[in-house]
N, C-alpha and C. Protein backbone atom coordinates (compact mmCIF):
# COMPACT_ATOMS: atom_id res chain seq x y z
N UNK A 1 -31.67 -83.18 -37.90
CA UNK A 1 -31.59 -84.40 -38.65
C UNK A 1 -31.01 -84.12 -40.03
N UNK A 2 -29.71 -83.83 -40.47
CA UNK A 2 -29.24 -83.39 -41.14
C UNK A 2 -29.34 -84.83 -42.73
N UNK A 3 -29.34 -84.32 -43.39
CA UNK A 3 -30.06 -84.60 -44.72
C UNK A 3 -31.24 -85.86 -45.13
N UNK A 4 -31.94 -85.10 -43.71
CA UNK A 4 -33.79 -85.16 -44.34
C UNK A 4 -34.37 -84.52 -44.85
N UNK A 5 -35.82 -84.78 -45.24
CA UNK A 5 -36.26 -83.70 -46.14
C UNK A 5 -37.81 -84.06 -45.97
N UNK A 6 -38.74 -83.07 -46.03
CA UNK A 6 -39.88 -83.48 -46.14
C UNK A 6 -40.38 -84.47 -47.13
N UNK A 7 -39.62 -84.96 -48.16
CA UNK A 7 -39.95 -86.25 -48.68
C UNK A 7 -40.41 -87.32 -47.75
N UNK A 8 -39.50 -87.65 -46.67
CA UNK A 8 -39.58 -88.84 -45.81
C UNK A 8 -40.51 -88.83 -45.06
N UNK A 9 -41.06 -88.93 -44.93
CA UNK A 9 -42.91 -88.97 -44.53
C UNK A 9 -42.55 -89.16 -42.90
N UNK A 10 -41.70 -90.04 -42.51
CA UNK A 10 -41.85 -89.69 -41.26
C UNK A 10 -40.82 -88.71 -40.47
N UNK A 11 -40.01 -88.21 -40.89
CA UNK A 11 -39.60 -87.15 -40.92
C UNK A 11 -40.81 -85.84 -40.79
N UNK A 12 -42.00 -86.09 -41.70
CA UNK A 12 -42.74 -84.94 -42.28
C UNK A 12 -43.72 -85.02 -40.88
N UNK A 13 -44.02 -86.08 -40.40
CA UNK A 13 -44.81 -86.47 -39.35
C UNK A 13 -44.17 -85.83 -38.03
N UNK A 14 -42.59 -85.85 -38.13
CA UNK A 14 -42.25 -85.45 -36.78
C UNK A 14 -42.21 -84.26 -36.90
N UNK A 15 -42.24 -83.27 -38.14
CA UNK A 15 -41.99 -81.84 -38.00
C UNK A 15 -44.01 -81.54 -37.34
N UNK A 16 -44.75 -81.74 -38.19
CA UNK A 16 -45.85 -81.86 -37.72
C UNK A 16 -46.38 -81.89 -36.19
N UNK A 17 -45.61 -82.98 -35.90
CA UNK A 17 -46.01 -83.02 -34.46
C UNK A 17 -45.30 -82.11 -33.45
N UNK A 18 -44.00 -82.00 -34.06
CA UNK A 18 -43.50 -80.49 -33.17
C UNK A 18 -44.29 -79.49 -33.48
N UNK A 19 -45.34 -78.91 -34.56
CA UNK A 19 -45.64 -77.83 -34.47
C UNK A 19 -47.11 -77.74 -34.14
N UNK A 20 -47.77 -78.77 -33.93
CA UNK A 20 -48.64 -79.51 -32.80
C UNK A 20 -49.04 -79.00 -31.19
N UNK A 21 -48.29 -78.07 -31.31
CA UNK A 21 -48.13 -77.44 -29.76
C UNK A 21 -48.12 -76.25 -29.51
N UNK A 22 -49.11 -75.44 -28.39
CA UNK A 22 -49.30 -74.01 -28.84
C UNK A 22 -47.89 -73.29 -27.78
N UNK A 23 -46.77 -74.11 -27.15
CA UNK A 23 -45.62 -73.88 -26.47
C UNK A 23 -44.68 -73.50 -27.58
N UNK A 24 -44.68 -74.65 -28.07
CA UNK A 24 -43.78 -74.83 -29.29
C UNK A 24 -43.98 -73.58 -30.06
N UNK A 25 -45.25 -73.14 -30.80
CA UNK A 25 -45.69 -72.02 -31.73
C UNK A 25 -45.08 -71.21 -31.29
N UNK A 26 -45.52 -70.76 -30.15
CA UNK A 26 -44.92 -69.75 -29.12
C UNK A 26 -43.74 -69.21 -29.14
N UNK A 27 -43.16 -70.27 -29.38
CA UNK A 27 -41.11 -69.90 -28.99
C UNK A 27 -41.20 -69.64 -30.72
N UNK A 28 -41.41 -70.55 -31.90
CA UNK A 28 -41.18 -70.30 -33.28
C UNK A 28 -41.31 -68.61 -34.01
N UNK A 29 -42.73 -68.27 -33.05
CA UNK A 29 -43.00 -67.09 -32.92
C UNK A 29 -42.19 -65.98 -32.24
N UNK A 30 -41.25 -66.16 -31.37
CA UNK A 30 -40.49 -65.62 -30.37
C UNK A 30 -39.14 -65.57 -31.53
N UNK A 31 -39.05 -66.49 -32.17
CA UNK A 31 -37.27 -66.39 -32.85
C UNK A 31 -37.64 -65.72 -33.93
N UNK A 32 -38.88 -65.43 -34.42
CA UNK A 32 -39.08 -64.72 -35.48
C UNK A 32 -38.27 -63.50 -35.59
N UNK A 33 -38.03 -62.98 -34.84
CA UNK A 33 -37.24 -61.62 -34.58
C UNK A 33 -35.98 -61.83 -34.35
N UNK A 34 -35.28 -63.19 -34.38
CA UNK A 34 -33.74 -63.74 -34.49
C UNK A 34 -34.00 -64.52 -33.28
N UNK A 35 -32.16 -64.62 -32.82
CA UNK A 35 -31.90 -65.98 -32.07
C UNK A 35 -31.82 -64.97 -30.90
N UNK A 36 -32.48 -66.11 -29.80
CA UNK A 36 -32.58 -66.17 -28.71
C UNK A 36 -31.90 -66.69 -27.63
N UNK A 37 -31.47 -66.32 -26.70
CA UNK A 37 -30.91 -67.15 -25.51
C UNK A 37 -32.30 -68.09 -24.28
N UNK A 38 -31.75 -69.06 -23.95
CA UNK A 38 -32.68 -69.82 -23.39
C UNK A 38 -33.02 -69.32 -22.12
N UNK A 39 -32.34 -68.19 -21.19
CA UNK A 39 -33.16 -67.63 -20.22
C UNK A 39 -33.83 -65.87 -21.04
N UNK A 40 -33.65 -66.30 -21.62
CA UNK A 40 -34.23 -65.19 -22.58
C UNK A 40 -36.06 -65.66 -22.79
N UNK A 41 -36.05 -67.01 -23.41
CA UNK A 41 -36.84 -67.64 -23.71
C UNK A 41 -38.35 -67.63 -22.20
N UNK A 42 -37.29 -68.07 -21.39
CA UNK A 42 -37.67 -68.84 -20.52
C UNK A 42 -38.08 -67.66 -19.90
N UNK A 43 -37.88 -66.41 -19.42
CA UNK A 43 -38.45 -65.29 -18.93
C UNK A 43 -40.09 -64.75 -20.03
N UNK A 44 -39.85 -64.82 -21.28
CA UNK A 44 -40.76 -64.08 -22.11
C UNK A 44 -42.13 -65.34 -22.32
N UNK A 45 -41.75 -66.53 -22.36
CA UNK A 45 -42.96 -67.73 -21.95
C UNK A 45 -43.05 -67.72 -20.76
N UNK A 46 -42.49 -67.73 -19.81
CA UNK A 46 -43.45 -67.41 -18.44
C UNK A 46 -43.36 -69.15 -17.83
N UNK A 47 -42.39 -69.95 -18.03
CA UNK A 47 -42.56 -71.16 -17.90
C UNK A 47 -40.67 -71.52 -17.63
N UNK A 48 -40.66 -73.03 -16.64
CA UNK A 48 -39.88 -73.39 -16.19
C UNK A 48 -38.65 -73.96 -17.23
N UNK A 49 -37.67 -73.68 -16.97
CA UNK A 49 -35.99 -74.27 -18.29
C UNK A 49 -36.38 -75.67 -18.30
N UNK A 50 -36.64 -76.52 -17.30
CA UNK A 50 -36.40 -78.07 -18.02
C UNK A 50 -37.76 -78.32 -18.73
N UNK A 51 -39.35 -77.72 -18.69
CA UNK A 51 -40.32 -77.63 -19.71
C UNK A 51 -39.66 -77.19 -20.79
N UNK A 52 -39.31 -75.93 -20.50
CA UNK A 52 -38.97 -75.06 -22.00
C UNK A 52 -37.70 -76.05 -22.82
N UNK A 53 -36.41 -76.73 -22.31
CA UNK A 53 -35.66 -77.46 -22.89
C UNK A 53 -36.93 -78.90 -23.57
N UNK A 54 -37.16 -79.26 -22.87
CA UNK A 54 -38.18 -80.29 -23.63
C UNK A 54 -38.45 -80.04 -25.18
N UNK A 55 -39.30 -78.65 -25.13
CA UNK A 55 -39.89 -77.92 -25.99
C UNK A 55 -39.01 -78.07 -27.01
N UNK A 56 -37.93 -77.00 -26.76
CA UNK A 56 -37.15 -77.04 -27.40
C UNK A 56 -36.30 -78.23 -28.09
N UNK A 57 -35.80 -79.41 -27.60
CA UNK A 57 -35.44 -80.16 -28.05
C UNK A 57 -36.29 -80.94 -28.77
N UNK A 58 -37.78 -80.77 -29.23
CA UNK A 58 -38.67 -81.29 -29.72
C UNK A 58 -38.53 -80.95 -30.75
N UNK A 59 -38.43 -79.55 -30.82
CA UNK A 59 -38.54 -78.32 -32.26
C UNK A 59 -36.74 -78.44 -33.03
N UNK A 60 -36.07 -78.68 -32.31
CA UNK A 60 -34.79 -79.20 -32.96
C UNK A 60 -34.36 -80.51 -33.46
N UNK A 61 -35.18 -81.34 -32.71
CA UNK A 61 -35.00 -82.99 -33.50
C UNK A 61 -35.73 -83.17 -34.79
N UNK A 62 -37.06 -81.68 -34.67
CA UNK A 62 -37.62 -81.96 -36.00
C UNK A 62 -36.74 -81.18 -37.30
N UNK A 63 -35.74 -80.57 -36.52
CA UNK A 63 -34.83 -79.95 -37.38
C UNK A 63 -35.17 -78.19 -37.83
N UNK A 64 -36.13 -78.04 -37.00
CA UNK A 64 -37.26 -76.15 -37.01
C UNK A 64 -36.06 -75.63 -36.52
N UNK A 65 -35.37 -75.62 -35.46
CA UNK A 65 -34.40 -74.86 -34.80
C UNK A 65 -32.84 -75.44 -34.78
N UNK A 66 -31.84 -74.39 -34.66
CA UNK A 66 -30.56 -74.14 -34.69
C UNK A 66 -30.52 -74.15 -33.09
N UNK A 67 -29.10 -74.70 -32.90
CA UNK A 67 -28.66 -73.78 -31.59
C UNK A 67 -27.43 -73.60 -31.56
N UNK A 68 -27.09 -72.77 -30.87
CA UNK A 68 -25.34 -72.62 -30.46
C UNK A 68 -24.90 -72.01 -29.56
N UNK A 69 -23.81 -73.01 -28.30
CA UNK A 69 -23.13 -72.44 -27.62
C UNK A 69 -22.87 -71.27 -27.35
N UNK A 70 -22.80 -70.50 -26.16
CA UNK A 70 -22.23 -69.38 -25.92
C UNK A 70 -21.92 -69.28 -24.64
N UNK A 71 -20.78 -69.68 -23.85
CA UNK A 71 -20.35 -69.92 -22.15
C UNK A 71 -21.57 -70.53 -21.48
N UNK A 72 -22.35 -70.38 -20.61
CA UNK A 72 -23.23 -71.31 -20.34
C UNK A 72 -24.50 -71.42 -20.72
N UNK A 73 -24.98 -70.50 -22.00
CA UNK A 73 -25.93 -70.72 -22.43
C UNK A 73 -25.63 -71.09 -23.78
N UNK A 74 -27.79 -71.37 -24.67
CA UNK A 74 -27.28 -71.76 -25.67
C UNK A 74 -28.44 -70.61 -26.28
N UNK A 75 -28.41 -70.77 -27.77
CA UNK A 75 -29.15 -69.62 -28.19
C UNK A 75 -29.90 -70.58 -29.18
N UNK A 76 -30.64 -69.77 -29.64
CA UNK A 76 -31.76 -70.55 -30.26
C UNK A 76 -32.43 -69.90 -31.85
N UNK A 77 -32.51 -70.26 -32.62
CA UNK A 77 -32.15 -69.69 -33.98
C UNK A 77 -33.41 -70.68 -35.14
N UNK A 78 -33.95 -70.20 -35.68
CA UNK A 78 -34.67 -70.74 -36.52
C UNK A 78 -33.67 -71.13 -37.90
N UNK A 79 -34.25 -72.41 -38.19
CA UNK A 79 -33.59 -72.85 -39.43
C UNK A 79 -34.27 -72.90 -40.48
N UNK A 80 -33.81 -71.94 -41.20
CA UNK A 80 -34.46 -71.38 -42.60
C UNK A 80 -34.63 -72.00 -43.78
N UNK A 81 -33.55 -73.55 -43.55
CA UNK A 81 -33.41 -74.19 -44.73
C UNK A 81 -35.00 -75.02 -44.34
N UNK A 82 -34.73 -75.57 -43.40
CA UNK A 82 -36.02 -75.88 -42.96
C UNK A 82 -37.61 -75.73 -43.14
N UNK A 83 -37.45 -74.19 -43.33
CA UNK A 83 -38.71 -73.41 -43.32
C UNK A 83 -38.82 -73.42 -44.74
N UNK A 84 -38.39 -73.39 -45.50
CA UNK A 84 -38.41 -72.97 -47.03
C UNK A 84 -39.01 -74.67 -47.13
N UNK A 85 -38.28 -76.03 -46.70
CA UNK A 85 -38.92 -77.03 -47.11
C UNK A 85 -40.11 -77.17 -46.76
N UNK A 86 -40.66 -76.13 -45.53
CA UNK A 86 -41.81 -76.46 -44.86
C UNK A 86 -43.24 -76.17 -45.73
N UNK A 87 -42.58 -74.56 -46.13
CA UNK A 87 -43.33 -74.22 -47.08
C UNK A 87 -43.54 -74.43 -48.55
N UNK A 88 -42.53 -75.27 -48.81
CA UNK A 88 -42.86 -76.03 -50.45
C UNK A 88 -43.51 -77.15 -50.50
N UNK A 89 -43.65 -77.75 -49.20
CA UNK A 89 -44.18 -79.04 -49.04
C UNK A 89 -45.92 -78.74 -48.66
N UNK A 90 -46.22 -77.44 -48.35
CA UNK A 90 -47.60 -76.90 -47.98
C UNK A 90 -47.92 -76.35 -48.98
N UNK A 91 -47.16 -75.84 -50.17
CA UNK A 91 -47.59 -75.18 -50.96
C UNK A 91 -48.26 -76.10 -52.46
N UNK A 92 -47.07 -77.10 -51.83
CA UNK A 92 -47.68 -78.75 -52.88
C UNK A 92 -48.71 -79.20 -52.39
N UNK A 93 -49.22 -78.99 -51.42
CA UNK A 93 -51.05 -79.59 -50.99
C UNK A 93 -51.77 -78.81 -51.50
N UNK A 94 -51.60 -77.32 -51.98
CA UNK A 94 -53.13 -76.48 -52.22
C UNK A 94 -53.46 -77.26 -54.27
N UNK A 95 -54.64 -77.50 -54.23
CA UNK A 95 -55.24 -78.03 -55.43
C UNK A 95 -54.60 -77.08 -56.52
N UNK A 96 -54.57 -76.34 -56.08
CA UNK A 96 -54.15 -74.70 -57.42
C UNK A 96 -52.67 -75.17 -57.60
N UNK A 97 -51.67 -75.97 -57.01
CA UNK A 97 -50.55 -75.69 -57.15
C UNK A 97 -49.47 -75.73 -58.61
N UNK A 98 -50.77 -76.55 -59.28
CA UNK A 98 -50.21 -77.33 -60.59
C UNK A 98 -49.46 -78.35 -59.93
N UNK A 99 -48.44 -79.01 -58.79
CA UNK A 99 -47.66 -79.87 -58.70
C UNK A 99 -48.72 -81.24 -58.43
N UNK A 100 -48.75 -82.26 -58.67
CA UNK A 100 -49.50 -82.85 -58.26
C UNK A 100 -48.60 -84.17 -57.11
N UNK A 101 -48.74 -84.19 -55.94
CA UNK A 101 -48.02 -84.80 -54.86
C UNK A 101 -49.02 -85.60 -54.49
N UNK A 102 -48.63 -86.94 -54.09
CA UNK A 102 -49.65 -87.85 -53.77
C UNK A 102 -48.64 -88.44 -52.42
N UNK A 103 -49.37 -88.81 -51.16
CA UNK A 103 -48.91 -89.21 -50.31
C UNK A 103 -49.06 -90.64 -50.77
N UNK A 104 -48.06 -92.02 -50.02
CA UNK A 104 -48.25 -93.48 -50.68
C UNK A 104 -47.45 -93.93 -49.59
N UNK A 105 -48.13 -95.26 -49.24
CA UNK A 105 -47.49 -95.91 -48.35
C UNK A 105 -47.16 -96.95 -49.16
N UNK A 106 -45.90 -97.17 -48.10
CA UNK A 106 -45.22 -97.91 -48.98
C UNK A 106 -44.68 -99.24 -48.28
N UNK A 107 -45.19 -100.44 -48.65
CA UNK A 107 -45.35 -101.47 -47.86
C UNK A 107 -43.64 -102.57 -48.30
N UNK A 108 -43.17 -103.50 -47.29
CA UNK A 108 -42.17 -104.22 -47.19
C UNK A 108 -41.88 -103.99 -46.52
């Protein structure tokens, strides 16, 4: 979802709910060590390509993962810009942070 940001609350909701899932963790945990190919994936979770694509396309609409072509597969890549917002936006909830962030709904 190219220029969102954890500002947008529901944006912030959908990254949330992708990481909501101990499948999902799983693979986030798996690219930790770089990008992956999807029968790559799909051998080391122990689980079927059109589950694991699910997964995956869950963790990429929230914008967590990269992918890219390569002849008939695709590879799978954590997005770092991502992660850095993930963690400034968690780091603005701890009381110690000095930032003070207030969630607000916002009605109309």
């Amino acid at each position: 979802m190219p220029g969102k940001t954890l500002n947008d609350l529901t944006h912030t909701a959908r990254l949330f709910h992708a990481l909501a899932d101990e499948i999902r963790l799983r693979i986030i945990e798996r690219l930790l060590d770089g990008e992956q190919c999807v029968c790559d994936l799909t051998d080391a979770l122990q689980t079927g390509q059109s589950r694991l694509s699910f997964h995956l396309k869950t963790l990429k609409y929230a914008g967590l993962l990269k992918d890219r072509p390569e002849g008939r597969w695709i590879y799978y890549s954590l997005n770092p810009d991502m992660l850095t917002e993930l963690q400034e936006f968690l780091a603005a909830l701890r009381p110690d942070s000095g930032e003070s962030r207030r969630i607000t709904r916002r009605c109309g």
